[in-house]
PDB file of N, CA and C in Angstrom:
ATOM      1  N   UNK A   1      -4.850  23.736 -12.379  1.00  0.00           N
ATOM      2  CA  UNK A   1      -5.061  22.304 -12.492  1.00  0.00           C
ATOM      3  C   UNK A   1      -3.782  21.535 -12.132  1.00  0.00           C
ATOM      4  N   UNK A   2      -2.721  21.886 -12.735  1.00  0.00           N
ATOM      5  CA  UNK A   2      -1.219  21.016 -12.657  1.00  0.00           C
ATOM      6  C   UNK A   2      -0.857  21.466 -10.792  1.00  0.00           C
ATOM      7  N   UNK A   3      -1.399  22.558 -10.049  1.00  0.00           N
ATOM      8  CA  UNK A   3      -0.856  22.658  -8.854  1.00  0.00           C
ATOM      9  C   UNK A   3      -1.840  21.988  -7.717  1.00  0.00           C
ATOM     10  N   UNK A   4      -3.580  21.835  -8.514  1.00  0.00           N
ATOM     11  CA  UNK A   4      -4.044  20.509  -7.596  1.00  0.00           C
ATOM     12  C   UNK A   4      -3.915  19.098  -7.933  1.00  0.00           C
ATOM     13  N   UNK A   5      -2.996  18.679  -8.924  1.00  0.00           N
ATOM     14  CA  UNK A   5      -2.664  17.262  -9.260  1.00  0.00           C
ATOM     15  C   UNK A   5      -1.673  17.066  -8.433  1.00  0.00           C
ATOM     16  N   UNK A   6      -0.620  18.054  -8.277  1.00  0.00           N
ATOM     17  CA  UNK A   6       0.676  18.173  -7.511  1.00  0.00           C
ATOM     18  C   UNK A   6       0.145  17.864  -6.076  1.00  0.00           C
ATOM     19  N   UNK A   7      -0.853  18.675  -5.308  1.00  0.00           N
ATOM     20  CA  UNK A   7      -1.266  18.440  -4.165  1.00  0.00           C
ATOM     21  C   UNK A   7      -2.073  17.037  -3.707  1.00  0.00           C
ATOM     22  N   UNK A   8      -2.495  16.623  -4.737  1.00  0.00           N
ATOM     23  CA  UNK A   8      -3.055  15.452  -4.663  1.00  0.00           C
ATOM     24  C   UNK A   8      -1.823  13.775  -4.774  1.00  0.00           C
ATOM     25  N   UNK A   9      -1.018  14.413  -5.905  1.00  0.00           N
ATOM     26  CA  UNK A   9       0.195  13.128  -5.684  1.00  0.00           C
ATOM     27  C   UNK A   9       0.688  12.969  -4.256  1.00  0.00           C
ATOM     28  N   UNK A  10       0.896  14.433  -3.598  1.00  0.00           N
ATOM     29  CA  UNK A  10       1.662  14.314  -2.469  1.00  0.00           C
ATOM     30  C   UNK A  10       0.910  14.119  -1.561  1.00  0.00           C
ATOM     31  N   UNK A  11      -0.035  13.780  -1.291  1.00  0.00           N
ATOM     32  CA  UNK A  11      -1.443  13.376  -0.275  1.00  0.00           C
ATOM     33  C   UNK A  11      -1.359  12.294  -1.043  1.00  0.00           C
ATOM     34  N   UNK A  12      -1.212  11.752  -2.144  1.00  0.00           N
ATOM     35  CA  UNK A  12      -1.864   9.986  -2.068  1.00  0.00           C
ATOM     36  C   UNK A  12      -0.637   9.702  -1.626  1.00  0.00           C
ATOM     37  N   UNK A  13       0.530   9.609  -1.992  1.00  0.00           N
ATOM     38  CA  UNK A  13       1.641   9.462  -1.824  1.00  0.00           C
ATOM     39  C   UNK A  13       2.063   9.341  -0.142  1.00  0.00           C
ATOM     40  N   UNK A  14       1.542  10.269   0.321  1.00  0.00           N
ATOM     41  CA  UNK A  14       1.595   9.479   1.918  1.00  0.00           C
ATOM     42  C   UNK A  14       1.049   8.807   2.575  1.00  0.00           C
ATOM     43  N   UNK A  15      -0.319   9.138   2.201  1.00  0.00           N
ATOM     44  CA  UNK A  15      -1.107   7.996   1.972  1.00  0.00           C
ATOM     45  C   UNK A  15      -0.528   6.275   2.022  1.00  0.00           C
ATOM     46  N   UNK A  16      -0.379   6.274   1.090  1.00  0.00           N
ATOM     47  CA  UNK A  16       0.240   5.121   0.446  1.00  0.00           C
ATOM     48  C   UNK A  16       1.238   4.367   1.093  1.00  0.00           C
ATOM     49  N   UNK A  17       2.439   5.342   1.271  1.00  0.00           N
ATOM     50  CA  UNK A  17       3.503   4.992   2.497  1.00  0.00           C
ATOM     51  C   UNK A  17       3.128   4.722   3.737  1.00  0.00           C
ATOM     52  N   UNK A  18       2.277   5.513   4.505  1.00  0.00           N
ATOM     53  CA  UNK A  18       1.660   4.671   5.582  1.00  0.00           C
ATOM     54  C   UNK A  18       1.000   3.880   5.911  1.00  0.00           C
ATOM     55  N   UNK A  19      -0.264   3.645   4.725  1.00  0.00           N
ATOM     56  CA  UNK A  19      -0.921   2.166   4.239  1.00  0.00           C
ATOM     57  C   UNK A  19       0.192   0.957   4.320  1.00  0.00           C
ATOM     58  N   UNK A  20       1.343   1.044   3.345  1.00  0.00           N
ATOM     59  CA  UNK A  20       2.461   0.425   3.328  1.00  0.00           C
ATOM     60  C   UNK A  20       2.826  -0.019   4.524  1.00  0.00           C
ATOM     61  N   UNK A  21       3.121   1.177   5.926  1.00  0.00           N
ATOM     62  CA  UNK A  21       4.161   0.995   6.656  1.00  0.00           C
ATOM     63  C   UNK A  21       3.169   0.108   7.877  1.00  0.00           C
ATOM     64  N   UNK A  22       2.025   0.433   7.969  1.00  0.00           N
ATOM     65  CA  UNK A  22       0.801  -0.290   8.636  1.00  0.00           C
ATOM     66  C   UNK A  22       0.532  -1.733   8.231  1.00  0.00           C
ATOM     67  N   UNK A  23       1.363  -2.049   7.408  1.00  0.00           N
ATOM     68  CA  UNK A  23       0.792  -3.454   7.288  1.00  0.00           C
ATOM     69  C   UNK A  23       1.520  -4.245   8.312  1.00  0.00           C
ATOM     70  N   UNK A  24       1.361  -5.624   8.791  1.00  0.00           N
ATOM     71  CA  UNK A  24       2.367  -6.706   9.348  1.00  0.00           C
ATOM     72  C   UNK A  24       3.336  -6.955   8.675  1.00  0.00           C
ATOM     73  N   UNK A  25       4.438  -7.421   9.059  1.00  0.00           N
ATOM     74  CA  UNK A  25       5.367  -7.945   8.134  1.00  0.00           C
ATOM     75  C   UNK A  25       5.238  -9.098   7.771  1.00  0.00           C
ATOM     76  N   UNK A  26       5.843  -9.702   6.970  1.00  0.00           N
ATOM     77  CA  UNK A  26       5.883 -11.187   6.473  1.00  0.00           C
ATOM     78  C   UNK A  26       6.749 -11.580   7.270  1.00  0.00           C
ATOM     79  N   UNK A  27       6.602 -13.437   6.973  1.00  0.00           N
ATOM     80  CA  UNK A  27       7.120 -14.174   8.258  1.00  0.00           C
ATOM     81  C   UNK A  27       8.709 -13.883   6.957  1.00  0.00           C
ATOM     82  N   UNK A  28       8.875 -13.960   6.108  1.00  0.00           N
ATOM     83  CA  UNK A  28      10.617 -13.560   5.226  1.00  0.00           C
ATOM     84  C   UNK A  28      10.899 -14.385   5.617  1.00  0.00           C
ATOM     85  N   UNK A  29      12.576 -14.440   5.830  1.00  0.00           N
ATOM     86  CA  UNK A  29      13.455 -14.932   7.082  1.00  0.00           C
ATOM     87  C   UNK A  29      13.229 -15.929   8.116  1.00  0.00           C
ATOM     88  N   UNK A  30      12.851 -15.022   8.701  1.00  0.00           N
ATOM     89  CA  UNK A  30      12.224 -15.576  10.397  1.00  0.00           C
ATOM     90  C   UNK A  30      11.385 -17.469  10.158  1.00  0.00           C
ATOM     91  N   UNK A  31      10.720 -17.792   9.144  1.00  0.00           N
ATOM     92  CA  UNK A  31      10.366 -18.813   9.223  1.00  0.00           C
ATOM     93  C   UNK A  31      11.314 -19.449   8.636  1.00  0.00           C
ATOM     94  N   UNK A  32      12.563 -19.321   8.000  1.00  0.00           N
ATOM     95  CA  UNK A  32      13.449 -20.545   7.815  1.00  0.00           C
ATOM     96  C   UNK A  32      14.222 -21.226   8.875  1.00  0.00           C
ATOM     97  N   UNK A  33      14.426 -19.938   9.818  1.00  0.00           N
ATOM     98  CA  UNK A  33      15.146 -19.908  11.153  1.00  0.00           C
ATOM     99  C   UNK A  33      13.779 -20.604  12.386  1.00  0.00           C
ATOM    100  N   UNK A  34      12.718 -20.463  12.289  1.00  0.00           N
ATOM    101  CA  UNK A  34      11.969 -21.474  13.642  1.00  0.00           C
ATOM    102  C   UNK A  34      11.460 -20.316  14.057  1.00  0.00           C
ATOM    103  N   UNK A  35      11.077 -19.375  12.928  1.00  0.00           N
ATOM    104  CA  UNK A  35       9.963 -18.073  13.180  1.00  0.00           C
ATOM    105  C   UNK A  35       7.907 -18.875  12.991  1.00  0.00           C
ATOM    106  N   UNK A  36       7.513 -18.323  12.826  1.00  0.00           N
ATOM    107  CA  UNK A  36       6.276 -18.715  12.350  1.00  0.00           C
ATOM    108  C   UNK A  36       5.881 -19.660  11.831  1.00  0.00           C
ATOM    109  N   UNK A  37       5.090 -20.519  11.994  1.00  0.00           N
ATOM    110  CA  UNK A  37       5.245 -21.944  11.687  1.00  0.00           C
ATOM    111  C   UNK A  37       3.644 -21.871  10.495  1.00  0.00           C
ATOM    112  N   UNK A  38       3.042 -21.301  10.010  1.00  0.00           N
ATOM    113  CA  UNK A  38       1.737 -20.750   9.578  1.00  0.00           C
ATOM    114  C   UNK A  38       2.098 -20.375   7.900  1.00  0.00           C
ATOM    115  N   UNK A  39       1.555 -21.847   7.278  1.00  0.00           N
ATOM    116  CA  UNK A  39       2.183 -21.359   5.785  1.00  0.00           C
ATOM    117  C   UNK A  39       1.299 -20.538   5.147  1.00  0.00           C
ATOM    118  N   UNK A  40       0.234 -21.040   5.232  1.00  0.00           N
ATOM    119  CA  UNK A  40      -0.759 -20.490   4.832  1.00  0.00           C
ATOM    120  C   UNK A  40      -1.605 -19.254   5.812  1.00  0.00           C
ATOM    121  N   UNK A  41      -2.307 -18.175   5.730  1.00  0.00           N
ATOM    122  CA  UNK A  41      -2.578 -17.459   6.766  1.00  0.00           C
ATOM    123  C   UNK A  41      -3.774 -16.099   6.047  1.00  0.00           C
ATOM    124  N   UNK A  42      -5.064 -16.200   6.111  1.00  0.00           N
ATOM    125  CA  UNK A  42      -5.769 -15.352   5.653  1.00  0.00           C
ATOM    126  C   UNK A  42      -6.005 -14.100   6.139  1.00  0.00           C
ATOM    127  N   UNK A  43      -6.156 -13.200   5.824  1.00  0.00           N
ATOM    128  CA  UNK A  43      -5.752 -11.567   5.763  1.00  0.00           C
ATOM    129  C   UNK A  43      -7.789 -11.442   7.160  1.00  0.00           C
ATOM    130  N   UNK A  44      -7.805 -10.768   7.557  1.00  0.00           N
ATOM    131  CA  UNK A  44      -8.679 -10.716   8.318  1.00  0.00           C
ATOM    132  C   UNK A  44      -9.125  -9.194   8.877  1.00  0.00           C
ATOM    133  N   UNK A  45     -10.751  -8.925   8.983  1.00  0.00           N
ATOM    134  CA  UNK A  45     -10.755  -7.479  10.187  1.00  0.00           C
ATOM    135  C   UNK A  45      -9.980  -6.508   9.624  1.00  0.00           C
ATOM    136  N   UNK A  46      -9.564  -5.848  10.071  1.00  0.00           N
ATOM    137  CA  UNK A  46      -8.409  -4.655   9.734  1.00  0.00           C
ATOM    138  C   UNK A  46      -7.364  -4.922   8.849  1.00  0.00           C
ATOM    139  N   UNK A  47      -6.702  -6.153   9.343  1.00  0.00           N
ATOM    140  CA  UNK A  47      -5.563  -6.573   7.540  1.00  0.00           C
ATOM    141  C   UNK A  47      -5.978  -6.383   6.507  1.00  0.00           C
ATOM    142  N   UNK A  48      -7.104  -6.744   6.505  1.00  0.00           N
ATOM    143  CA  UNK A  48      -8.057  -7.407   5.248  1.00  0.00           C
ATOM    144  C   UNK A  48      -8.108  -5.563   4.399  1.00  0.00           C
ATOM    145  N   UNK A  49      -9.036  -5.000   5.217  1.00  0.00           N
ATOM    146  CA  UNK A  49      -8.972  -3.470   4.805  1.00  0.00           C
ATOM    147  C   UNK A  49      -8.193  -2.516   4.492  1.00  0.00           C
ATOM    148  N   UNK A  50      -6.974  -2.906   5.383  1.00  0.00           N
ATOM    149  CA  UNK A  50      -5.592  -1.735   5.253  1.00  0.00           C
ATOM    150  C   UNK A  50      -4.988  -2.586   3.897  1.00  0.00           C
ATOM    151  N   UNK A  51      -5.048  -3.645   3.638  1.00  0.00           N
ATOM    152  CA  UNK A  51      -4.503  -4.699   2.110  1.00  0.00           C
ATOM    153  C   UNK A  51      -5.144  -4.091   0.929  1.00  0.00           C
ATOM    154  N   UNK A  52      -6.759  -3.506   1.266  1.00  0.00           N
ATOM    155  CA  UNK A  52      -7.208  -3.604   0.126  1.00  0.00           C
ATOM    156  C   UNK A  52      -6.897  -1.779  -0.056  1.00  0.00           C
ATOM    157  N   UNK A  53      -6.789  -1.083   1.143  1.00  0.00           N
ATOM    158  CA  UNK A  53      -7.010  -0.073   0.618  1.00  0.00           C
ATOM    159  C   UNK A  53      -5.745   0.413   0.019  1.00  0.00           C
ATOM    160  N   UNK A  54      -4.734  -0.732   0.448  1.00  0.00           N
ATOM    161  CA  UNK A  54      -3.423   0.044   0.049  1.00  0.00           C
ATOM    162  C   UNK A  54      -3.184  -0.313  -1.543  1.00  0.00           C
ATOM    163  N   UNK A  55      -3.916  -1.007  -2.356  1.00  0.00           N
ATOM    164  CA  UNK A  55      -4.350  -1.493  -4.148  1.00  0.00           C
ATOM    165  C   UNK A  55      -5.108  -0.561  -4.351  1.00  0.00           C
ATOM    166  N   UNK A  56      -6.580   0.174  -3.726  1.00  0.00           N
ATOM    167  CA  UNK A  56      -6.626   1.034  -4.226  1.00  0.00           C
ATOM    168  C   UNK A  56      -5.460   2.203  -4.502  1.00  0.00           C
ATOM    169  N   UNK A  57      -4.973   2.797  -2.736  1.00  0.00           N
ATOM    170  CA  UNK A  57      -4.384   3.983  -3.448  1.00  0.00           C
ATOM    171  C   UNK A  57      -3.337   3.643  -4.112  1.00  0.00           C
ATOM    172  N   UNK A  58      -2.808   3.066  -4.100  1.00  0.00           N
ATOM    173  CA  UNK A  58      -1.734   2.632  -4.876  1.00  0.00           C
ATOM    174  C   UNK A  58      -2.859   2.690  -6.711  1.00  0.00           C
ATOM    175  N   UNK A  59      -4.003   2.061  -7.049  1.00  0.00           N
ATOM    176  CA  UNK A  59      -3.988   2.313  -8.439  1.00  0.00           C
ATOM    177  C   UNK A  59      -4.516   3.607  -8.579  1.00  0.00           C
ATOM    178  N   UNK A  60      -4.905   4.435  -7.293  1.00  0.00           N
ATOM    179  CA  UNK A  60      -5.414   5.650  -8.151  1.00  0.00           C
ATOM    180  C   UNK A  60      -4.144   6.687  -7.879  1.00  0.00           C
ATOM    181  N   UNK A  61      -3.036   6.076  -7.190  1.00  0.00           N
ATOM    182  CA  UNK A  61      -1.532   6.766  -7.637  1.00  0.00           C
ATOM    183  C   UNK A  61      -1.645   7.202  -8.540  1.00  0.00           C
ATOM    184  N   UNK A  62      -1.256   5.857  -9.391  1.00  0.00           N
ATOM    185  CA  UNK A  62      -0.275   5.410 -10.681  1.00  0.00           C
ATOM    186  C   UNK A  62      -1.737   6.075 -11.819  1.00  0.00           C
ATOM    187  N   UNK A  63      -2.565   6.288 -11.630  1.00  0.00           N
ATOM    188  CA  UNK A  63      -3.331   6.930 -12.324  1.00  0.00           C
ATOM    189  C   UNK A  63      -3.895   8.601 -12.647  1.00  0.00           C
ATOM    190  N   UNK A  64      -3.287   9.313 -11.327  1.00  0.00           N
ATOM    191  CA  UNK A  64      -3.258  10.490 -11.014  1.00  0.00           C
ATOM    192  C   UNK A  64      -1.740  10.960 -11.675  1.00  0.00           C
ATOM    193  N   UNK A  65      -0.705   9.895 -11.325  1.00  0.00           N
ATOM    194  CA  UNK A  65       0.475  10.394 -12.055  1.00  0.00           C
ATOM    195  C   UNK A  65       0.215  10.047 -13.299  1.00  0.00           C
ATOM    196  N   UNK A  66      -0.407   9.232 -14.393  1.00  0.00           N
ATOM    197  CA  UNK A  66      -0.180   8.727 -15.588  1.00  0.00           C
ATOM    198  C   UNK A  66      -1.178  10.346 -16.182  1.00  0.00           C
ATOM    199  N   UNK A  67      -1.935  10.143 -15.724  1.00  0.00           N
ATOM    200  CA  UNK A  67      -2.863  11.621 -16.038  1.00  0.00           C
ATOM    201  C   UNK A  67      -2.444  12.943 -16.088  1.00  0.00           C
ATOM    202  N   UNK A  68      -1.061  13.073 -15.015  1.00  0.00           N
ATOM    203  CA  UNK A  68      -0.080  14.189 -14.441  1.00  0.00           C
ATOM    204  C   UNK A  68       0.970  14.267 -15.833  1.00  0.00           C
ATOM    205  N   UNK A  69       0.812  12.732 -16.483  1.00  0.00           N
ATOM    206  CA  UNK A  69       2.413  12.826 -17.120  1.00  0.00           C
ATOM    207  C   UNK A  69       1.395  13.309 -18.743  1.00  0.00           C
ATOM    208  N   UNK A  70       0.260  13.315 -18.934  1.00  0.00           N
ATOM    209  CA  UNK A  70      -0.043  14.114 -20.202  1.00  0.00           C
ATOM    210  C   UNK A  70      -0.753  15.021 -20.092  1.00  0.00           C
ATOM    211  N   UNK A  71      -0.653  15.955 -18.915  1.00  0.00           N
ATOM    212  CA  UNK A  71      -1.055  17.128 -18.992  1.00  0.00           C
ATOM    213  C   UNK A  71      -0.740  18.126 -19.336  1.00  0.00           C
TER     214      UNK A  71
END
């Protein structure tokens, strides 16, 4: 059991990081300087999906590890 929880952190876990690394960036910075002029801006199509899926894995992370930490 503790060596398929292990296999499973490290599969959501990259998961997760590439969900992460797939997103757009924020305008940050760049709009104080005469970047993006778009204050407001709704998530859409594919954003919309890679946003939500990255709250899921991200809560069934933190739930696979919280489960990991009283086993």
């Amino acid at each position: 059991m503790q060596l398929a929880l292990s296999v499973a952190l490290i599969i959501l876990s990259i998961l997760l990081i590439g969900a992460v690394l797939l997103q757009g960036r924020g305008s940050g910075l760049g709009a104080v300087f005469g970047g993006d002029s778009n204050v407001y801006r709704t998530k859409r199509g594919l954003e919309r999906l890679l946003y939500r899926a990255t709250i899921v894995l991200a809560a069934i992370f933190f739930g696979a590890a919280f489960f990991g930490a009283f086993l």
